[in-house]
PDB file of N, CA and C in Angstrom:
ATOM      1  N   UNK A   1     -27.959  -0.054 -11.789  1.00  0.00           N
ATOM      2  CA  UNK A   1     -26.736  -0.815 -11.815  1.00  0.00           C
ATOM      3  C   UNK A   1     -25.557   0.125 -12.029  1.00  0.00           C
ATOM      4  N   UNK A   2     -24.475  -0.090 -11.217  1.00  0.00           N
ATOM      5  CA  UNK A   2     -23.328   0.587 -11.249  1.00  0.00           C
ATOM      6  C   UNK A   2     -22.153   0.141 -12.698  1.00  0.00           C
ATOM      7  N   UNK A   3     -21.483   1.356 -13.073  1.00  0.00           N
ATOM      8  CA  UNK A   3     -20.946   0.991 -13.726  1.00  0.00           C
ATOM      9  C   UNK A   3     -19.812   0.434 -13.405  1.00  0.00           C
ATOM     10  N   UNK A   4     -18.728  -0.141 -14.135  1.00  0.00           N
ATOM     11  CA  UNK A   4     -17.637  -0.323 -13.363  1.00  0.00           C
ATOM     12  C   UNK A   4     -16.559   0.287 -14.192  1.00  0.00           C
ATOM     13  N   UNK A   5     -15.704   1.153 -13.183  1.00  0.00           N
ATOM     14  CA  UNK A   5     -14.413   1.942 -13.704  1.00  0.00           C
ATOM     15  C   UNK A   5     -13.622   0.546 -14.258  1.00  0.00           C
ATOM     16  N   UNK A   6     -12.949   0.844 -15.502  1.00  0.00           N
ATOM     17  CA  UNK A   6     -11.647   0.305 -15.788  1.00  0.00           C
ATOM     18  C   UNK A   6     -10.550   0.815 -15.805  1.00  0.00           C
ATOM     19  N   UNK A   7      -9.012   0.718 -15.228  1.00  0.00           N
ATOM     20  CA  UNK A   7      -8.036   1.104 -14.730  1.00  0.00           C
ATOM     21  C   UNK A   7      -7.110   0.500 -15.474  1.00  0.00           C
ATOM     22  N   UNK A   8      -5.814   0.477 -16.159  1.00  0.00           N
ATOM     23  CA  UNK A   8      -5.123   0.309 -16.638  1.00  0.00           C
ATOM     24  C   UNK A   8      -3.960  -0.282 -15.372  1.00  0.00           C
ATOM     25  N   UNK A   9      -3.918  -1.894 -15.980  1.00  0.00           N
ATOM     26  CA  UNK A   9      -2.926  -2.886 -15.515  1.00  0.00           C
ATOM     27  C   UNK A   9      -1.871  -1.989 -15.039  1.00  0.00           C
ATOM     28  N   UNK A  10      -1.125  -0.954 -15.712  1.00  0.00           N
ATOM     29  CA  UNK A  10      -0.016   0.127 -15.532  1.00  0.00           C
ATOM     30  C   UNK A  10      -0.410   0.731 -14.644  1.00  0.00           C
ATOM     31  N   UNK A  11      -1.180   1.405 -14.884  1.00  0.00           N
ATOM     32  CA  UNK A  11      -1.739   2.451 -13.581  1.00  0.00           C
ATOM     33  C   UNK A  11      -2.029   1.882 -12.193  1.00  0.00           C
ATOM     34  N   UNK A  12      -2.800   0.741 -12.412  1.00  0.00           N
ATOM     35  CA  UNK A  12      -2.758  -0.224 -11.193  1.00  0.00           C
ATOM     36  C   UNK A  12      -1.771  -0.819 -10.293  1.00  0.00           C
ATOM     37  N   UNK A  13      -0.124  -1.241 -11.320  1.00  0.00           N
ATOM     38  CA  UNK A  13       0.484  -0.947 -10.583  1.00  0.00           C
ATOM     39  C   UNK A  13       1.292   0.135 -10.172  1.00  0.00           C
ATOM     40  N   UNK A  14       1.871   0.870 -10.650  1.00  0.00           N
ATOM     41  CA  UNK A  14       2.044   2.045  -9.966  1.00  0.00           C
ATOM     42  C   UNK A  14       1.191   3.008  -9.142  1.00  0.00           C
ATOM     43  N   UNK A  15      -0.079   2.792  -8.902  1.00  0.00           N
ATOM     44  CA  UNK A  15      -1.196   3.038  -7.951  1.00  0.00           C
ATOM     45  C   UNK A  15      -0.588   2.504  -6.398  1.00  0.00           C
ATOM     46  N   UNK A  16      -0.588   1.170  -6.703  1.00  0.00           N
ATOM     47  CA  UNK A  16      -0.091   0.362  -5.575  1.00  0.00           C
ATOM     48  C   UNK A  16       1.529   0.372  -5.183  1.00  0.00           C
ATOM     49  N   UNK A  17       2.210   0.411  -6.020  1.00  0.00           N
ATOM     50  CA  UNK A  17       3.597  -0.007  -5.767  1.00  0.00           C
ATOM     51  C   UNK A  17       4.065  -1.400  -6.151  1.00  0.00           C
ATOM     52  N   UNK A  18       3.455  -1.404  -7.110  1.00  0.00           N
ATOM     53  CA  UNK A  18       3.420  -3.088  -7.497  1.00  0.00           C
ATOM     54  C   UNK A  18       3.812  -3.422  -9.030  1.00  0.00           C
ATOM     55  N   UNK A  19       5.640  -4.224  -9.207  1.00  0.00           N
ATOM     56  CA  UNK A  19       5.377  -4.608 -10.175  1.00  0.00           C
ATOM     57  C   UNK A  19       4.773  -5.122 -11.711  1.00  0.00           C
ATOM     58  N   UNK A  20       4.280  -4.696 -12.234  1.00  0.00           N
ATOM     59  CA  UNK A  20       3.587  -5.037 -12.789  1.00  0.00           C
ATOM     60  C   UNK A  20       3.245  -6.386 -13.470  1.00  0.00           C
ATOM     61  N   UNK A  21       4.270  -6.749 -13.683  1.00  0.00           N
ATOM     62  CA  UNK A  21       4.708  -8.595 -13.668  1.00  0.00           C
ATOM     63  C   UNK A  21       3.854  -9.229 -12.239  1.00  0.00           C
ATOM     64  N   UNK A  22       4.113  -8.840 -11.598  1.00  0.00           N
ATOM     65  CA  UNK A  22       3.472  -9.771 -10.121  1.00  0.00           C
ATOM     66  C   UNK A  22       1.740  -9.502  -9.881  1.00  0.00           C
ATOM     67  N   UNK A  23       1.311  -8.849 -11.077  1.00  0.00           N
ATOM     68  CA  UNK A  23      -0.522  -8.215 -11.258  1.00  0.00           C
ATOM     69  C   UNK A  23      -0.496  -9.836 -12.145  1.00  0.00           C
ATOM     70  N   UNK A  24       0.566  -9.427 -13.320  1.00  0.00           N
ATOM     71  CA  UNK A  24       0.364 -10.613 -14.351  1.00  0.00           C
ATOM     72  C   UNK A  24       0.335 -12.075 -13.632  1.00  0.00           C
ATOM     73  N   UNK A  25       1.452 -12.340 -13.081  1.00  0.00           N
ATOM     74  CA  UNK A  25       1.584 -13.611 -11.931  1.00  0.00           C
ATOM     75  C   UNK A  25       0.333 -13.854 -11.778  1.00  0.00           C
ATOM     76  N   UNK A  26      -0.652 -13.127 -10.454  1.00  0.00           N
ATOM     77  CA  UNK A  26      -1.959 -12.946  -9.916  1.00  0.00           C
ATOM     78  C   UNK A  26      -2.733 -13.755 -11.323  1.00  0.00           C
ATOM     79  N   UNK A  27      -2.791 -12.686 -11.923  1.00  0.00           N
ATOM     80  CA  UNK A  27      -3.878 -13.136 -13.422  1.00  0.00           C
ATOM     81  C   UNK A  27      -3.349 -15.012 -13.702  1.00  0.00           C
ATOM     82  N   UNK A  28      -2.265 -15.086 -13.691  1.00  0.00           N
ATOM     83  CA  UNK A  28      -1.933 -16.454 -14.525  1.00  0.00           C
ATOM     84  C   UNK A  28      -2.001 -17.537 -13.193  1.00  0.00           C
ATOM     85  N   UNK A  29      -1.774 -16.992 -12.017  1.00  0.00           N
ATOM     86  CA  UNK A  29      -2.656 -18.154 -11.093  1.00  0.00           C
ATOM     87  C   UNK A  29      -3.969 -18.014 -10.664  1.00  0.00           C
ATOM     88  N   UNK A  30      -4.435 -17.432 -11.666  1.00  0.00           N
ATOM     89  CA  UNK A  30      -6.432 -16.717 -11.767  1.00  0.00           C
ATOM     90  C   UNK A  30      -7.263 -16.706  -9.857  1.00  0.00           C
ATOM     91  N   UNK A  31      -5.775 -15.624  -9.281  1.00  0.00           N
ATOM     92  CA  UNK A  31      -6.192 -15.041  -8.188  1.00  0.00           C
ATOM     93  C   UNK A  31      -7.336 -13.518  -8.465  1.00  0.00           C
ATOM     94  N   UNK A  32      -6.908 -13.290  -9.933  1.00  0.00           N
ATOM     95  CA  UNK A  32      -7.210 -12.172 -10.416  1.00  0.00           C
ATOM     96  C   UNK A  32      -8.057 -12.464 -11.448  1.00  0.00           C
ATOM     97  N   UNK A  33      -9.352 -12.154 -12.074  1.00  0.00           N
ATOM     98  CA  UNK A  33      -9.546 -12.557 -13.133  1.00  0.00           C
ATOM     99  C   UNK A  33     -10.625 -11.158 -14.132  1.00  0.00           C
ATOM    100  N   UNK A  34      -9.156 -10.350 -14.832  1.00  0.00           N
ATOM    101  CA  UNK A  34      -9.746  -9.256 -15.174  1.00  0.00           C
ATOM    102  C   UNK A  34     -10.849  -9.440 -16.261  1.00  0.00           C
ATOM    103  N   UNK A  35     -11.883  -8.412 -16.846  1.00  0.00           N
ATOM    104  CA  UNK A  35     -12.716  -8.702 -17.691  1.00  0.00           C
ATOM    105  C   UNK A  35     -12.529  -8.334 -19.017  1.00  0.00           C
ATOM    106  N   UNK A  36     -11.563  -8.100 -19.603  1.00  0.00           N
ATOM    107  CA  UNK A  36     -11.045  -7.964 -20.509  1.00  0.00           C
ATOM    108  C   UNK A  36      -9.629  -9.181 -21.319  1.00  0.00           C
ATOM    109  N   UNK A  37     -10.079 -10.155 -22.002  1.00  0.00           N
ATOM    110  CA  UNK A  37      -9.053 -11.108 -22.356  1.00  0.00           C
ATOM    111  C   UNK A  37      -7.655 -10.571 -22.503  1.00  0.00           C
ATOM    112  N   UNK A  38      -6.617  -9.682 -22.962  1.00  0.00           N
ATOM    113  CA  UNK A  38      -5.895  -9.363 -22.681  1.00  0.00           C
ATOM    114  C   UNK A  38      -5.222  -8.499 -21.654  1.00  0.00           C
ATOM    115  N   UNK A  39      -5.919  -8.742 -20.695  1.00  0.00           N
ATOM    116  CA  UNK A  39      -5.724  -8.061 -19.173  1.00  0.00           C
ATOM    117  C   UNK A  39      -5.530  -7.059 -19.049  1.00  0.00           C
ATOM    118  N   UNK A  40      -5.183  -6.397 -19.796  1.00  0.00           N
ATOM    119  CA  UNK A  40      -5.161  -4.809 -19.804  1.00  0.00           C
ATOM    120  C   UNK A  40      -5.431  -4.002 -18.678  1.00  0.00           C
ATOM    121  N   UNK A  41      -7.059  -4.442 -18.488  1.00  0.00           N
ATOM    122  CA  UNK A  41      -7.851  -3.212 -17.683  1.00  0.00           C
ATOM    123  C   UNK A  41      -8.507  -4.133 -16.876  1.00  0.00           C
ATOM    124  N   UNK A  42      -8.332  -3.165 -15.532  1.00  0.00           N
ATOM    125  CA  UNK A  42      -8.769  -3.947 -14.351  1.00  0.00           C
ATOM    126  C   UNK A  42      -9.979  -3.348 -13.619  1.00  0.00           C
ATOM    127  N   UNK A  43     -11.077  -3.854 -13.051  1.00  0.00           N
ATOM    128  CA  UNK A  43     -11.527  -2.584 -12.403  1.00  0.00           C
ATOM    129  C   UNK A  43     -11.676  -2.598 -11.110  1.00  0.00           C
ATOM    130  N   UNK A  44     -12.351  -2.173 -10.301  1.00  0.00           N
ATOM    131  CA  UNK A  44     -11.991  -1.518  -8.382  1.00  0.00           C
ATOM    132  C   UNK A  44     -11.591  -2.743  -7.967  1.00  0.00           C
ATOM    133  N   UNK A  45     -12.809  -3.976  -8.250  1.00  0.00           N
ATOM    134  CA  UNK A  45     -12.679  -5.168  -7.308  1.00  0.00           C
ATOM    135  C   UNK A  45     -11.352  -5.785  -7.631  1.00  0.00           C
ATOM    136  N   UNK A  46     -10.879  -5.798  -8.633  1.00  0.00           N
ATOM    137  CA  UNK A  46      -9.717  -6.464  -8.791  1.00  0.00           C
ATOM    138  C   UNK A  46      -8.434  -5.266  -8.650  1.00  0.00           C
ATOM    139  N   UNK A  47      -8.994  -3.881  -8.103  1.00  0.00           N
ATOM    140  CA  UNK A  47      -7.407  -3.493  -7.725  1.00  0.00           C
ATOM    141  C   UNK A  47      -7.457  -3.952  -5.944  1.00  0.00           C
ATOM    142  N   UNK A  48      -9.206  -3.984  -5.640  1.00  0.00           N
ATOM    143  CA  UNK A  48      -8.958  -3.747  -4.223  1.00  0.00           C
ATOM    144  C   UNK A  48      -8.603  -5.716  -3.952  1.00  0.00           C
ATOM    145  N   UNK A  49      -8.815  -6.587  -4.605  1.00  0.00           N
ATOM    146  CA  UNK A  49      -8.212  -7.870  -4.482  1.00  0.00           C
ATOM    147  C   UNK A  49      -6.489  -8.179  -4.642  1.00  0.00           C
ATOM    148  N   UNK A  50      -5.990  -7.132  -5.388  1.00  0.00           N
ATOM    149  CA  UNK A  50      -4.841  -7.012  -5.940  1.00  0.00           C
ATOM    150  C   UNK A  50      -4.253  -6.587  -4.213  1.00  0.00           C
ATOM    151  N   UNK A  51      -4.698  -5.987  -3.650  1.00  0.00           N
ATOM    152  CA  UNK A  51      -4.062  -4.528  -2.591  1.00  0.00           C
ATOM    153  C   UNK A  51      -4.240  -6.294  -1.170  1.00  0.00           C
ATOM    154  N   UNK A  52      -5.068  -6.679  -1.383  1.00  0.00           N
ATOM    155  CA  UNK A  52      -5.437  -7.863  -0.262  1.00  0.00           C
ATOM    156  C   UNK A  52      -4.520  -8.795  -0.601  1.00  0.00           C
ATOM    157  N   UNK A  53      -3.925  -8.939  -1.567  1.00  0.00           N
ATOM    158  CA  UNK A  53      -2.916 -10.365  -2.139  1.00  0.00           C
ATOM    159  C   UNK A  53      -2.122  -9.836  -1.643  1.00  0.00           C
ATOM    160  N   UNK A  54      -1.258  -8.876  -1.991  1.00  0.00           N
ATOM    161  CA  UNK A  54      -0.294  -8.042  -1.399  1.00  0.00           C
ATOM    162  C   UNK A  54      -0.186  -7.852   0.612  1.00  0.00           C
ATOM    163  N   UNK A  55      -0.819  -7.479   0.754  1.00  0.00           N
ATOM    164  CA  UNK A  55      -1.275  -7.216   2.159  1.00  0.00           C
ATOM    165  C   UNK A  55      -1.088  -8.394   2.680  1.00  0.00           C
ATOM    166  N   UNK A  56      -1.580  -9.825   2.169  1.00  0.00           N
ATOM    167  CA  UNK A  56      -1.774 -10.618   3.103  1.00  0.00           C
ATOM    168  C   UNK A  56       0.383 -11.684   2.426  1.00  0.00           C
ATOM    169  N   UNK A  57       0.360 -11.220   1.365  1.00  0.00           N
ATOM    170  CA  UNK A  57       1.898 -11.911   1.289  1.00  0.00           C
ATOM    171  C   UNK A  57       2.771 -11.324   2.017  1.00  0.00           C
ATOM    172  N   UNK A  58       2.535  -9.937   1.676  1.00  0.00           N
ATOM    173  CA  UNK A  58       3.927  -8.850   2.545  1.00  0.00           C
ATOM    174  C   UNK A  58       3.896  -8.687   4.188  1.00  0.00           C
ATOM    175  N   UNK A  59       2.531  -8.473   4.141  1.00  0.00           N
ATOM    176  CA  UNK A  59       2.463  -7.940   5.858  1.00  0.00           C
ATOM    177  C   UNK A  59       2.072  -9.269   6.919  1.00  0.00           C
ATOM    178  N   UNK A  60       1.465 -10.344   6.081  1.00  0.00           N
ATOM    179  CA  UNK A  60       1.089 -11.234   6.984  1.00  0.00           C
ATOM    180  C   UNK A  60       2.121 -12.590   6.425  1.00  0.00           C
ATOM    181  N   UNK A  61       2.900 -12.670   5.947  1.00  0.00           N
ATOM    182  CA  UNK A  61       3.780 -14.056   5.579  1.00  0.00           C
ATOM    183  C   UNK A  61       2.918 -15.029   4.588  1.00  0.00           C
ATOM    184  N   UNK A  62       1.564 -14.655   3.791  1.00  0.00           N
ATOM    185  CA  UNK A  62       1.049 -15.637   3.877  1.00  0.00           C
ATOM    186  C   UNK A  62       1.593 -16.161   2.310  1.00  0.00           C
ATOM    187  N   UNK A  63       1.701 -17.699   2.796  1.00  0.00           N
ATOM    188  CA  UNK A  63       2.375 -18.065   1.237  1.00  0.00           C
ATOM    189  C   UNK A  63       1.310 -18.454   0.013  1.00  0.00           C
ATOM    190  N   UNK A  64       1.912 -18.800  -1.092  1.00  0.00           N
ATOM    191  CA  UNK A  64       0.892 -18.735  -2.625  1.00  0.00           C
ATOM    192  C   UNK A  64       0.011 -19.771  -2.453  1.00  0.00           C
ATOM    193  N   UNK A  65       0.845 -21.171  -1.315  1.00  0.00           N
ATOM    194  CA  UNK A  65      -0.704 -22.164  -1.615  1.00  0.00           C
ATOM    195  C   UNK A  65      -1.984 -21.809  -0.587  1.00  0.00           C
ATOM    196  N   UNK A  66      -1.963 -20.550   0.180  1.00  0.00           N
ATOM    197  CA  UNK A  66      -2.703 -20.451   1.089  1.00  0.00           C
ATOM    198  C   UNK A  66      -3.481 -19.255   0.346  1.00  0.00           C
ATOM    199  N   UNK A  67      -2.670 -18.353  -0.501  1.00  0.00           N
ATOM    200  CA  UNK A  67      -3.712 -17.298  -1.012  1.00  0.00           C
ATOM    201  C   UNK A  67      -5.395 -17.912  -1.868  1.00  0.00           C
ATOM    202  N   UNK A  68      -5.062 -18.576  -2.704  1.00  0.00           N
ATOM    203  CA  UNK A  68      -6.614 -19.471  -2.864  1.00  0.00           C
ATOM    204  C   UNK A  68      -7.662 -19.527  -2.083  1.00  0.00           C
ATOM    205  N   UNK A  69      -6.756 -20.211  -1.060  1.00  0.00           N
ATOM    206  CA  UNK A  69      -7.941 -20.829  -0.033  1.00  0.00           C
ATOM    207  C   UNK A  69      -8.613 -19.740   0.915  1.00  0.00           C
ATOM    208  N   UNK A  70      -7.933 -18.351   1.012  1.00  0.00           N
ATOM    209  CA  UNK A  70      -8.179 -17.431   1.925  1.00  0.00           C
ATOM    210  C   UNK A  70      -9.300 -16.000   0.751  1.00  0.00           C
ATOM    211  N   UNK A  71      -8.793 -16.440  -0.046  1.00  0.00           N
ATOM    212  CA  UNK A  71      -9.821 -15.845  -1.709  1.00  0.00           C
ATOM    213  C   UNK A  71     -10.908 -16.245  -1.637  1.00  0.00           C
ATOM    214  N   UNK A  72     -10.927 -17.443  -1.655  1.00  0.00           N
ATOM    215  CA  UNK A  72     -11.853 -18.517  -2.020  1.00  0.00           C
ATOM    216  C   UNK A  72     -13.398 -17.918  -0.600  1.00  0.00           C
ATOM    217  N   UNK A  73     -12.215 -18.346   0.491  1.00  0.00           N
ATOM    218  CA  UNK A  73     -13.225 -18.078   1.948  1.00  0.00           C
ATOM    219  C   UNK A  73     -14.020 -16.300   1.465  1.00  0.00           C
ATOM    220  N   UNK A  74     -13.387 -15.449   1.648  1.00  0.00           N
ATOM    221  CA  UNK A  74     -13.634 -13.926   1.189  1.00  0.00           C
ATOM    222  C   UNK A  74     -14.950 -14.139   0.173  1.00  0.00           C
ATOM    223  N   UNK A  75     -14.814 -14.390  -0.931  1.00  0.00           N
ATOM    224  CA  UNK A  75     -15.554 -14.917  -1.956  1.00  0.00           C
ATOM    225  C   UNK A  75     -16.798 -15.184  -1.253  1.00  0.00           C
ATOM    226  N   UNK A  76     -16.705 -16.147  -0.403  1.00  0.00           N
ATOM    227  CA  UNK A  76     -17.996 -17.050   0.102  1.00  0.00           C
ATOM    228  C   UNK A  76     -18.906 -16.267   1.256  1.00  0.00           C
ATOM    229  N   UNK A  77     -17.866 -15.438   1.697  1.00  0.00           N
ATOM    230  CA  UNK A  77     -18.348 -14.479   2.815  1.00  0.00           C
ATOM    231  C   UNK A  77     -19.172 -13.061   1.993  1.00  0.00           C
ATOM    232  N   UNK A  78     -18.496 -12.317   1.074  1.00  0.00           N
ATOM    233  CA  UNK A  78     -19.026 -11.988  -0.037  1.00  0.00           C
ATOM    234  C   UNK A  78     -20.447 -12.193  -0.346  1.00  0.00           C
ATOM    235  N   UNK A  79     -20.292 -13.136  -0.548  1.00  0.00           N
ATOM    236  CA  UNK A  79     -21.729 -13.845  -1.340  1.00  0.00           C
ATOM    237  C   UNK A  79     -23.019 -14.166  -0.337  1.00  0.00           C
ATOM    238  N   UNK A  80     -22.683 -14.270   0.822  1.00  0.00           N
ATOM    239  CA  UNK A  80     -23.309 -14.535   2.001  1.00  0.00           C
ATOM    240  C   UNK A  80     -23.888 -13.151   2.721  1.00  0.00           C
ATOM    241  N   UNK A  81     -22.600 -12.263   2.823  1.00  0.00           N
ATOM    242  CA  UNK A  81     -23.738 -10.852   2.863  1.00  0.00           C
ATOM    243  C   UNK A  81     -24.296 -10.627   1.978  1.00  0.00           C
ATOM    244  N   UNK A  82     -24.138 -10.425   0.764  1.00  0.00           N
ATOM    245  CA  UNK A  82     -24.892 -10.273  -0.195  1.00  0.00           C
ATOM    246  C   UNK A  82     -26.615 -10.683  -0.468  1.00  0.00           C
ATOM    247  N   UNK A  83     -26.535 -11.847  -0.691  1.00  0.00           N
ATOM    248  CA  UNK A  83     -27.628 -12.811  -0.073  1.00  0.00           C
ATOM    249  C   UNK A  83     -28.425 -11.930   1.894  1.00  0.00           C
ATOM    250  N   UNK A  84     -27.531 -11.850   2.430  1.00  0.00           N
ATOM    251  CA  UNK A  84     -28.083 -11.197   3.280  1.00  0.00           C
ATOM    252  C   UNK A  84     -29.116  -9.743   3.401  1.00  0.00           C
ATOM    253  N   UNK A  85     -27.708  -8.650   2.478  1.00  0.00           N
ATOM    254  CA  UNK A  85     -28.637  -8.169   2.308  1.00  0.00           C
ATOM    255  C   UNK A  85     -29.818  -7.905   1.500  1.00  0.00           C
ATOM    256  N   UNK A  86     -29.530  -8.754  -0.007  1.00  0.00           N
ATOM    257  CA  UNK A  86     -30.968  -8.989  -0.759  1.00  0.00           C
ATOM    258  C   UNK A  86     -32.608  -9.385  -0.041  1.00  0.00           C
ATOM    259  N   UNK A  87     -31.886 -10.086   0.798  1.00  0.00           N
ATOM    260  CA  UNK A  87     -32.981 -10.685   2.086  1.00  0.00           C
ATOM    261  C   UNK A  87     -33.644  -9.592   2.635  1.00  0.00           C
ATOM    262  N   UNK A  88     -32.764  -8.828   3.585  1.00  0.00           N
ATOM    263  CA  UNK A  88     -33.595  -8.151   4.326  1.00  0.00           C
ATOM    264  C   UNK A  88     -33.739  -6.387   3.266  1.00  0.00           C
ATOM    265  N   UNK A  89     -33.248  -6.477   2.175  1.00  0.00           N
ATOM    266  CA  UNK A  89     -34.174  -5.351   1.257  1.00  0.00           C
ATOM    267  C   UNK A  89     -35.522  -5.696   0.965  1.00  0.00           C
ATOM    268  N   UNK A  90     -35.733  -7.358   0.545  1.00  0.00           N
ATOM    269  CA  UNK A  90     -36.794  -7.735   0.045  1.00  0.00           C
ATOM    270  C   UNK A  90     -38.245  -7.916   1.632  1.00  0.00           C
ATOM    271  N   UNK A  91     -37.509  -7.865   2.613  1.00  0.00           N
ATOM    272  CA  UNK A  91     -38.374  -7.876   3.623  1.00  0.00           C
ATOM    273  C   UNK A  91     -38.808  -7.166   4.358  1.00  0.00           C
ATOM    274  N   UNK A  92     -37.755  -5.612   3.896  1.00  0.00           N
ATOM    275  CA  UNK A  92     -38.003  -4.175   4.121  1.00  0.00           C
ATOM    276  C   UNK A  92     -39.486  -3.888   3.442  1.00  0.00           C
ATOM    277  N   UNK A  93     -39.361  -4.093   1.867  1.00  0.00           N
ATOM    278  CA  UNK A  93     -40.411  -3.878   0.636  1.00  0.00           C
ATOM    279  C   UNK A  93     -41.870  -4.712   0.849  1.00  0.00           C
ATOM    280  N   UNK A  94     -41.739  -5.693   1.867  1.00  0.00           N
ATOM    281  CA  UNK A  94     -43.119  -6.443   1.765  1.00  0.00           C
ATOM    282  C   UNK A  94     -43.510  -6.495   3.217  1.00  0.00           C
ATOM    283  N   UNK A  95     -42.826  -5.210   4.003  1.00  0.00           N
ATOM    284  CA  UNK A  95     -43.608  -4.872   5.018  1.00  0.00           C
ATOM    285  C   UNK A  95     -44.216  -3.963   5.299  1.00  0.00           C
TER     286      UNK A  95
END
């Protein structure tokens, strides 16, 4: 099992170019949901979710009630390779 880097909310945004208030925003419409209760520290998946919120507000128009639903889809697709490839590891091993 991998570990996971934690990154400092600060560093994260100035990594990106990103307010740091608008990471917090993210967190308080739980687009973001860091593992640490005072949000502090973020780690890859939530800078590289952070970099996709961004991407898809700035470069693609997309507005706040649509970011959810386009999370949400990602998420499900996510979980579906995943499942995929657990599948065909486990069918690699029992052939």
């Amino acid at each position: 099992m991998k570990l996971k880097k934690n990154i400092l909310l600060i560093e994260v945004a100035e990594d990106l170019g990103i307010d740091p208030e608008i990471i917090v925003e993210f967190i308080s419409y739980q687009w973001i949901t860091p593992m640490d209760q005072q949000a502090r520290y973020l780690d890859e998946e939530d800078v590289a979710r952070i970099g996709l919120i961004r991407d898809l507000k700035e470069n693609f128009g997309v507005n706040d009630e649509a970011i959810p639903i386009i999370l949400h889809l990602i998420d499900q697709l996510n979980h579906l390779h995943n499942q995929f490839l657990d599948n065909d590891s486990n069918n690699e091993k029992n052939n």
